[in-house]
Protein backbone atom coordinates (compact mmCIF):
# COMPACT_ATOMS: atom_id res chain seq x y z
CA UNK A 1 125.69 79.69 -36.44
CA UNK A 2 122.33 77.46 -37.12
CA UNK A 3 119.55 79.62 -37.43
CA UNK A 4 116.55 78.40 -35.70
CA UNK A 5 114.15 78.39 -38.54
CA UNK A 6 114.65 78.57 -42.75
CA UNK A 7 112.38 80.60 -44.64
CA UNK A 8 112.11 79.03 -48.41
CA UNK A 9 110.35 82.24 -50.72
CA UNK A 10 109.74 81.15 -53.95
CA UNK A 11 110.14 84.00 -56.62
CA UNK A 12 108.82 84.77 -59.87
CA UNK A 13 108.95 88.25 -61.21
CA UNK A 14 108.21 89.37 -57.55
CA UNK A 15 109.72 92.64 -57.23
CA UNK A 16 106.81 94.88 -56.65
CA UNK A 17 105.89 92.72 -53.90
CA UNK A 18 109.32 92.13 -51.95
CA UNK A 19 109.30 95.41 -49.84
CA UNK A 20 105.83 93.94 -48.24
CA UNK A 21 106.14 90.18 -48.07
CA UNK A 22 110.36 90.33 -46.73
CA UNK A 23 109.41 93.10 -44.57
CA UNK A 24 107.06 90.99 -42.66
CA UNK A 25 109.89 88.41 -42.49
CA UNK A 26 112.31 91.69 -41.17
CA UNK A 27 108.90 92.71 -39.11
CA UNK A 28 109.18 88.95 -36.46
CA UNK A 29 109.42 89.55 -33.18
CA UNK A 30 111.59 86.22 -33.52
CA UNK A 31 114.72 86.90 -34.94
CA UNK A 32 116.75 83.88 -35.51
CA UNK A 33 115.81 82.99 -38.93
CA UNK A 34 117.31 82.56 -42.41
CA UNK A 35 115.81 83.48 -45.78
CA UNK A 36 116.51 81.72 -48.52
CA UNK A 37 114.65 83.02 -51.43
CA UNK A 38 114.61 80.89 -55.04
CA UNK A 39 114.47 83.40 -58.25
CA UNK A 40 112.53 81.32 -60.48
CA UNK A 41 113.88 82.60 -63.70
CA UNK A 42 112.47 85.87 -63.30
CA UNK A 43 112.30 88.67 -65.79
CA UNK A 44 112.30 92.01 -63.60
CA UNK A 45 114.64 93.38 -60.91
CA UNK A 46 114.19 90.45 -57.95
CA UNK A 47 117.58 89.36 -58.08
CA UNK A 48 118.75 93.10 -58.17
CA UNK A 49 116.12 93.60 -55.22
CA UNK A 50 117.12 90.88 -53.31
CA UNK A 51 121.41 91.79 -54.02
CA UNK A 52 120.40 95.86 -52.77
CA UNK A 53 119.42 94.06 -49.11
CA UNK A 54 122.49 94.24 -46.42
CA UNK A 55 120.93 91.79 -44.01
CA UNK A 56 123.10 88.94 -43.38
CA UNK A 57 120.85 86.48 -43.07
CA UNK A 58 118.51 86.66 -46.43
CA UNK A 59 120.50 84.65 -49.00
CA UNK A 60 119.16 84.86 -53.24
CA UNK A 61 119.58 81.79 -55.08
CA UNK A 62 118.87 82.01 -59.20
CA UNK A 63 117.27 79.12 -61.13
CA UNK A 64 116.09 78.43 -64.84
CA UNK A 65 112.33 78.72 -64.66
CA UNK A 66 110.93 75.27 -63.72
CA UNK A 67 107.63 75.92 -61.52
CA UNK A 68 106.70 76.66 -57.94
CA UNK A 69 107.62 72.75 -56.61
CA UNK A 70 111.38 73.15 -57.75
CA UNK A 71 112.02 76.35 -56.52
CA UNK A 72 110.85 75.32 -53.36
CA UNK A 73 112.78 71.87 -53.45
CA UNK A 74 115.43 73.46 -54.51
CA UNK A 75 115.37 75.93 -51.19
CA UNK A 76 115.02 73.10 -49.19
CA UNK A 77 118.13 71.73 -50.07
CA UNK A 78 119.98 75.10 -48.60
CA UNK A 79 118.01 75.04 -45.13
CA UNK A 80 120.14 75.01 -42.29
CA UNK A 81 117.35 75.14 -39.49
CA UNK A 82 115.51 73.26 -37.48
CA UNK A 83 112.19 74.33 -38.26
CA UNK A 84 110.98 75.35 -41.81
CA UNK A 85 108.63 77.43 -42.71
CA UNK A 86 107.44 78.68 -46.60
CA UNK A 87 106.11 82.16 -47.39
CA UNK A 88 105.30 83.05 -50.96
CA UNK A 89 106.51 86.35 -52.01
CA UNK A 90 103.42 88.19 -52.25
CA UNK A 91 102.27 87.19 -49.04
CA UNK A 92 102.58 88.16 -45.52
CA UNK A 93 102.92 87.18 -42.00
CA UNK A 94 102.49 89.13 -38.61
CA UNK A 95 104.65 90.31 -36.46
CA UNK A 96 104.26 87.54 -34.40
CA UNK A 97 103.71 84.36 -36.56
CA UNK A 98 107.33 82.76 -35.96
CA UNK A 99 107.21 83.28 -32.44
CA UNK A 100 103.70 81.75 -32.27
CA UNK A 101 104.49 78.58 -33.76
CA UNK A 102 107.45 78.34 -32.93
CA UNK A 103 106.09 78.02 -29.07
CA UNK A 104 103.59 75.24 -29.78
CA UNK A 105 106.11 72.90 -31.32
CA UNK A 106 108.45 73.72 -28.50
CA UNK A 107 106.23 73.07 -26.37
CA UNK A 108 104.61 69.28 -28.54
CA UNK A 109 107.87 67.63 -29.25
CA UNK A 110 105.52 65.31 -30.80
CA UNK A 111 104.31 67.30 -33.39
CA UNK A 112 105.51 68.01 -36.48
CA UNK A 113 103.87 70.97 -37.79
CA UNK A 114 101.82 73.89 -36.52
CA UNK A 115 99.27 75.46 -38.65
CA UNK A 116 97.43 78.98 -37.63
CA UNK A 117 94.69 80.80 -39.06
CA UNK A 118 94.32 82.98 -41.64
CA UNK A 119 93.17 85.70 -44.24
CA UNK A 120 92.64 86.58 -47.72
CA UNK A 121 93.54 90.09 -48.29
CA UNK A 122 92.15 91.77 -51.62
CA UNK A 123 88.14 90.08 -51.69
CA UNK A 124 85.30 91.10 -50.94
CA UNK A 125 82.60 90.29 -48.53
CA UNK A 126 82.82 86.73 -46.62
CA UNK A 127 85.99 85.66 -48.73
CA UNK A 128 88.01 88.02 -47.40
CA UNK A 129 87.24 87.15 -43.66
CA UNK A 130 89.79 85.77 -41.11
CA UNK A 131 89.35 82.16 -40.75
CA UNK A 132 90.30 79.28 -38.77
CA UNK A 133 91.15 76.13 -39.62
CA UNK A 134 89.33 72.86 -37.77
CA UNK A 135 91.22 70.85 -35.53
CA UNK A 136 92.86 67.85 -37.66
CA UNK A 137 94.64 66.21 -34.87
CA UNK A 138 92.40 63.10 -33.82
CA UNK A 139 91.04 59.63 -34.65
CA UNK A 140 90.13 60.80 -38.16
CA UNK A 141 92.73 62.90 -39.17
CA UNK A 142 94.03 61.41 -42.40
CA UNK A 143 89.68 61.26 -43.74
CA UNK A 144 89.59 65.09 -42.12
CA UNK A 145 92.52 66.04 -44.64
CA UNK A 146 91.86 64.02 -47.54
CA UNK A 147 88.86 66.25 -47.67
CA UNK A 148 90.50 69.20 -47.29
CA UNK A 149 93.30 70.72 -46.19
CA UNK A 150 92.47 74.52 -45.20
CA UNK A 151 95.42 76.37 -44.61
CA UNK A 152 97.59 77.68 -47.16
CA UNK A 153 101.22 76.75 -47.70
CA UNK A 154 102.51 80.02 -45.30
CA UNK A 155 100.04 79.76 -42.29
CA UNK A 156 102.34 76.84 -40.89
CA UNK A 157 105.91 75.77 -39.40
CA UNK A 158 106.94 72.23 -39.48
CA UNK A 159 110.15 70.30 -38.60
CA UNK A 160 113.18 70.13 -41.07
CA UNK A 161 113.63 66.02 -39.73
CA UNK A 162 109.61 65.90 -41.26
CA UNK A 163 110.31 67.50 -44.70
CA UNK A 164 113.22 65.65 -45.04
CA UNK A 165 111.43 62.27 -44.17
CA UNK A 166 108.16 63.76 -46.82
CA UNK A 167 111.12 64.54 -49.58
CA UNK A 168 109.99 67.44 -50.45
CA UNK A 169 107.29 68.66 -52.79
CA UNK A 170 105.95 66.76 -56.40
CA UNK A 171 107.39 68.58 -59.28
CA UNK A 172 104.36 66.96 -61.36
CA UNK A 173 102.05 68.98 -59.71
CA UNK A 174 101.70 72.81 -60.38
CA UNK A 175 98.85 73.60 -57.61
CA UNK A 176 98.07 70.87 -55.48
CA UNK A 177 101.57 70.27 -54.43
CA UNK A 178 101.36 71.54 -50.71
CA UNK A 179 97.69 69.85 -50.17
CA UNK A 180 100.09 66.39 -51.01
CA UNK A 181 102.56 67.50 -48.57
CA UNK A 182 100.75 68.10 -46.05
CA UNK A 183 98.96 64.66 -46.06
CA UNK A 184 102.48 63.07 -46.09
CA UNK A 185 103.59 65.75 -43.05
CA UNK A 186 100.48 64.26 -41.43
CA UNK A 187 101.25 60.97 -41.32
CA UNK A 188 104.34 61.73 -39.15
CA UNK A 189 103.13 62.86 -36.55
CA UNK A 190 100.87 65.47 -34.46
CA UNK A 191 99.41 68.40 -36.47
CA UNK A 192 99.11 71.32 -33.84
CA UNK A 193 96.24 74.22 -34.14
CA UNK A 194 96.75 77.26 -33.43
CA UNK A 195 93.60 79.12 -33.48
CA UNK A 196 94.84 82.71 -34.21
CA UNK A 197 94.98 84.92 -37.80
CA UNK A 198 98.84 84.96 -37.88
CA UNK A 199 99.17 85.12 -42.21
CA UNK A 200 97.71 86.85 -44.86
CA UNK A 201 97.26 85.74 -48.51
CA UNK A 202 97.20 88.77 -50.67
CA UNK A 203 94.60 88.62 -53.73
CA UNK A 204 96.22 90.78 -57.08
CA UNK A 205 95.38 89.14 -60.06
CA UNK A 206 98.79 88.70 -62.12
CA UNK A 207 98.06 84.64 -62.67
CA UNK A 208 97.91 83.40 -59.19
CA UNK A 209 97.60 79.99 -59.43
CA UNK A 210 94.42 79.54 -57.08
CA UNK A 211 92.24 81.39 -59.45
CA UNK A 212 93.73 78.73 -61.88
CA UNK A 213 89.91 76.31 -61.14
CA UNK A 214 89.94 73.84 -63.32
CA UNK A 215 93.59 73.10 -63.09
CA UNK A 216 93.01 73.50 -58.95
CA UNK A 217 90.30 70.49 -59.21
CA UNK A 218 92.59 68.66 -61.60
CA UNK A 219 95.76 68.79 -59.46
CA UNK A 220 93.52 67.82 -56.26
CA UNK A 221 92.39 64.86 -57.41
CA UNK A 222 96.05 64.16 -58.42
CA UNK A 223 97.45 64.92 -54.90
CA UNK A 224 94.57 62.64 -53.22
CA UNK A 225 95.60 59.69 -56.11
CA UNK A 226 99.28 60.27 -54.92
CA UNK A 227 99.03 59.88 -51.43
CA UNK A 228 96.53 57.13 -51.24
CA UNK A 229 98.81 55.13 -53.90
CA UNK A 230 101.02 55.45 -51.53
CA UNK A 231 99.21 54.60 -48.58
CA UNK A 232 97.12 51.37 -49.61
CA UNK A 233 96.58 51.16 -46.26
CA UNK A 234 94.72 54.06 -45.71
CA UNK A 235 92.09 53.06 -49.10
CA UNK A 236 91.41 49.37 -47.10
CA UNK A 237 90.71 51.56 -43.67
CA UNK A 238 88.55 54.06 -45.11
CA UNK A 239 86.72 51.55 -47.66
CA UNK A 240 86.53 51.98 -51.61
CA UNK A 241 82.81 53.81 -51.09
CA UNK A 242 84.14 56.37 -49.43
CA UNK A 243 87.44 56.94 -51.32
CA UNK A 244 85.20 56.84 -54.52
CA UNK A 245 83.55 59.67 -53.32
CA UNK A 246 86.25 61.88 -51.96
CA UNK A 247 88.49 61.64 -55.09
CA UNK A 248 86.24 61.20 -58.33
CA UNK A 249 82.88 62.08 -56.43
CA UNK A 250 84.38 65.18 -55.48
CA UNK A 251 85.77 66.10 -58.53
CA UNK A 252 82.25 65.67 -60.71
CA UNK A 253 80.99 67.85 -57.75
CA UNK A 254 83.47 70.95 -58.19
CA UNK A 255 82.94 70.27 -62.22
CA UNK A 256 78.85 70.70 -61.69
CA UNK A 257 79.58 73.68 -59.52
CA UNK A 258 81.28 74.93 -62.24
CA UNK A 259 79.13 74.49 -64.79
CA UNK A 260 76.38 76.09 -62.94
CA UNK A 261 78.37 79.58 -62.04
CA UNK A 262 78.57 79.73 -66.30
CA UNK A 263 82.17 79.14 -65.99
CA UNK A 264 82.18 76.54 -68.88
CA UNK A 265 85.94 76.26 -69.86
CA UNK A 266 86.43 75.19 -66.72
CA UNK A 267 83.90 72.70 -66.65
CA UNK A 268 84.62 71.46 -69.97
CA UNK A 269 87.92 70.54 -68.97
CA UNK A 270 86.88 68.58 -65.74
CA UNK A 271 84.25 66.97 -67.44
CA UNK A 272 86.36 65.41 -70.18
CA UNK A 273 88.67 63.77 -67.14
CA UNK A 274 85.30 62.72 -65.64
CA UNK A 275 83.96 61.04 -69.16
CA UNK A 276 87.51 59.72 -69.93
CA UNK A 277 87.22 57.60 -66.50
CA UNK A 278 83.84 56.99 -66.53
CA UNK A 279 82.91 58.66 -63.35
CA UNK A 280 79.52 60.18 -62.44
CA UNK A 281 76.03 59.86 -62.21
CA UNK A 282 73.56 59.43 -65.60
CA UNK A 283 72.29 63.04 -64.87
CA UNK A 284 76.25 63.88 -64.37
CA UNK A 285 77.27 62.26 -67.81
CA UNK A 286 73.92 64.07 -69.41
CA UNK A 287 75.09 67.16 -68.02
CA UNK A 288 78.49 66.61 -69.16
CA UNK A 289 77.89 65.85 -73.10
CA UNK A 290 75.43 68.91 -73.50
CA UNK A 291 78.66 71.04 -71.72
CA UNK A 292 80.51 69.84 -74.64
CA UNK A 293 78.18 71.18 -77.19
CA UNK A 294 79.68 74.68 -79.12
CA UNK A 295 79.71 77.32 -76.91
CA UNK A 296 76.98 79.70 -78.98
CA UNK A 297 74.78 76.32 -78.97
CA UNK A 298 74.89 75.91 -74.99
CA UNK A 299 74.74 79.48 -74.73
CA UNK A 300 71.02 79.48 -76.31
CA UNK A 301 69.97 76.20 -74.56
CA UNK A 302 70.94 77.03 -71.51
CA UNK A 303 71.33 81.27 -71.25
CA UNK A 304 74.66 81.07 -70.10
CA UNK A 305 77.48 83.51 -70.11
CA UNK A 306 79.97 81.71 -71.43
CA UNK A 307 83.40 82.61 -69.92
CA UNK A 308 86.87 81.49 -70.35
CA UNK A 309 88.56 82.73 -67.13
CA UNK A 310 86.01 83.87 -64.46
CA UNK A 311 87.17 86.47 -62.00
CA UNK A 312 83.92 87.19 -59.81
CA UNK A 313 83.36 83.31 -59.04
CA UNK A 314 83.37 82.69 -55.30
């Protein structure tokens, strides 16, 4: 029988995290679901995790290693419901998430994906408070999410008929590929808020790609190229002033920000991009030759600490 909603859980030597992130799956309230969970060429015991489970309805597929966007593509292609939703497999929802969203789209046939709040689990202070997302679904949606898109790739549900319209996710990009997505999802119809903390997003260290900054800004800018490439419209409606500043303005922004919190790797690598394409102000371009200068040199000009992969960075 069709299940209701399709999980897609992308894995990559996940094991340690399984018992928390599929329980939460095991944990809904809502029942009719299906699993399907992508082993990304892992090295540990997920596939042997995944074989030791009896339920029916999770399902283990095994892949060569070829990033987060194929796994997930490749999940998508084995969905048999009628909603989808993505959980990562060191994350978490509660109890009640499918049930949740699964209510407001009932209830919107018109909509085509319903996002919740959410929570990072693991930092300190203000960053790890619940949050909710703003409202997208008005006049100014497509500017509101061009900005930003704030929840992560598990704090929604959207319609199979929707991903299947979208295509899936870009293979060419290795963190920005949901923000992309979710533009295209947007387009399609009504994006519906629900403004409770239904998923978690738990913070570990072991490479997560969202402490990945430079790449983050990088693959950002990529996603907001893609979609408005395709969507010429949406550059002529918005006007070139305030695309400018939304793609490449926004960029040189998170690159200064960068180079101020003495993360200068980072910033090197942003401001390159920036040079390359001749973006930014004359202080911005000043600001981005002396960040080239040899790390001891820019050190003693400008008393930095200079680190290659920042972990106390906001």
């Amino acid at each position: 029988m069709r299940p209701r909603v399709s999980i897609v859980m992308p894995c990559y030597n996940a094991e340690r995290h399984l018992p928390v992130s599929v329980g939460s799956v095991l944990a809904q309230s809502f029942q009719d679901w299906e699993l399907i969970a992508i082993d990304d060429g892992s090295q540990d015991g997920t596939r042997a995790w995944f074989e030791a489970q009896h339920d029916p309805r999770i399902h283990i597929v095994t892949q060569a290693n070829l990033g987060v966007s194929a796994a997930r593509n490749r999940g998508l292609t084995l969905c048999k419901g009628e909603y989808i939703g993505f959980l990562d497999s060191d994350d978490t929802w509660d109890r009640e998430f499918l049930s949740t969203l699964l209510a407001e789209l009932d209830e919107y046939p018109d909509a085509v994906l319903a996002y919740c709040g959410w929570q990072n689990l693991g930092l300190p202070g203000m960053r790890g408070q619940p949050f909710i997302p703003p409202d997208y679904e008005g006049p100014d949606k497509t500017r509101l999410l061009l900005e930003s898109c704030r929840w992560p790739i598990h704090a929604c549900l959207t319609r199979q008929s929707a991903v299947q319209q979208v295509g899936g996710f870009d293979p060419e990009l290795k963190i920005g590929e949901d923000f992309l997505f979710w533009m295209e999802v947007g387009q399609l119809g009504q994006l519906r808020r629900v403004p409770k903390v239904l998923a978690f997003y738990h913070h570990h260290g072991d490479g997560q790609a969202t402490q990945d900054r430079g790449w983050a800004a990088i693959d950002t800018l990529r996603a907001k190229q893609k979609f408005l490439a395709h969507h010429p419209g949406v550059a002529q409606r918005l006007g070139e002033d305030w695309v400018e500043a939304v793609t490449w303005g926004k960029f040189v922004e998170q690159a200064n920000a960068l180079f101020w919190r003495g993360d200068i790797e980072n910033a090197r690598l942003l401001y390159k991009r920036a040079l390359r394409a001749g973006r930014g102000t004359t202080r911005d371009k000043l600001r981005m030759l002396a960040c080239l200068l040899p790390a001891p040199l820019l050190k003693a000009i400008g008393k930095f600490e200079v680190r290659a992969n920042p972990t106390d960075a906001p």
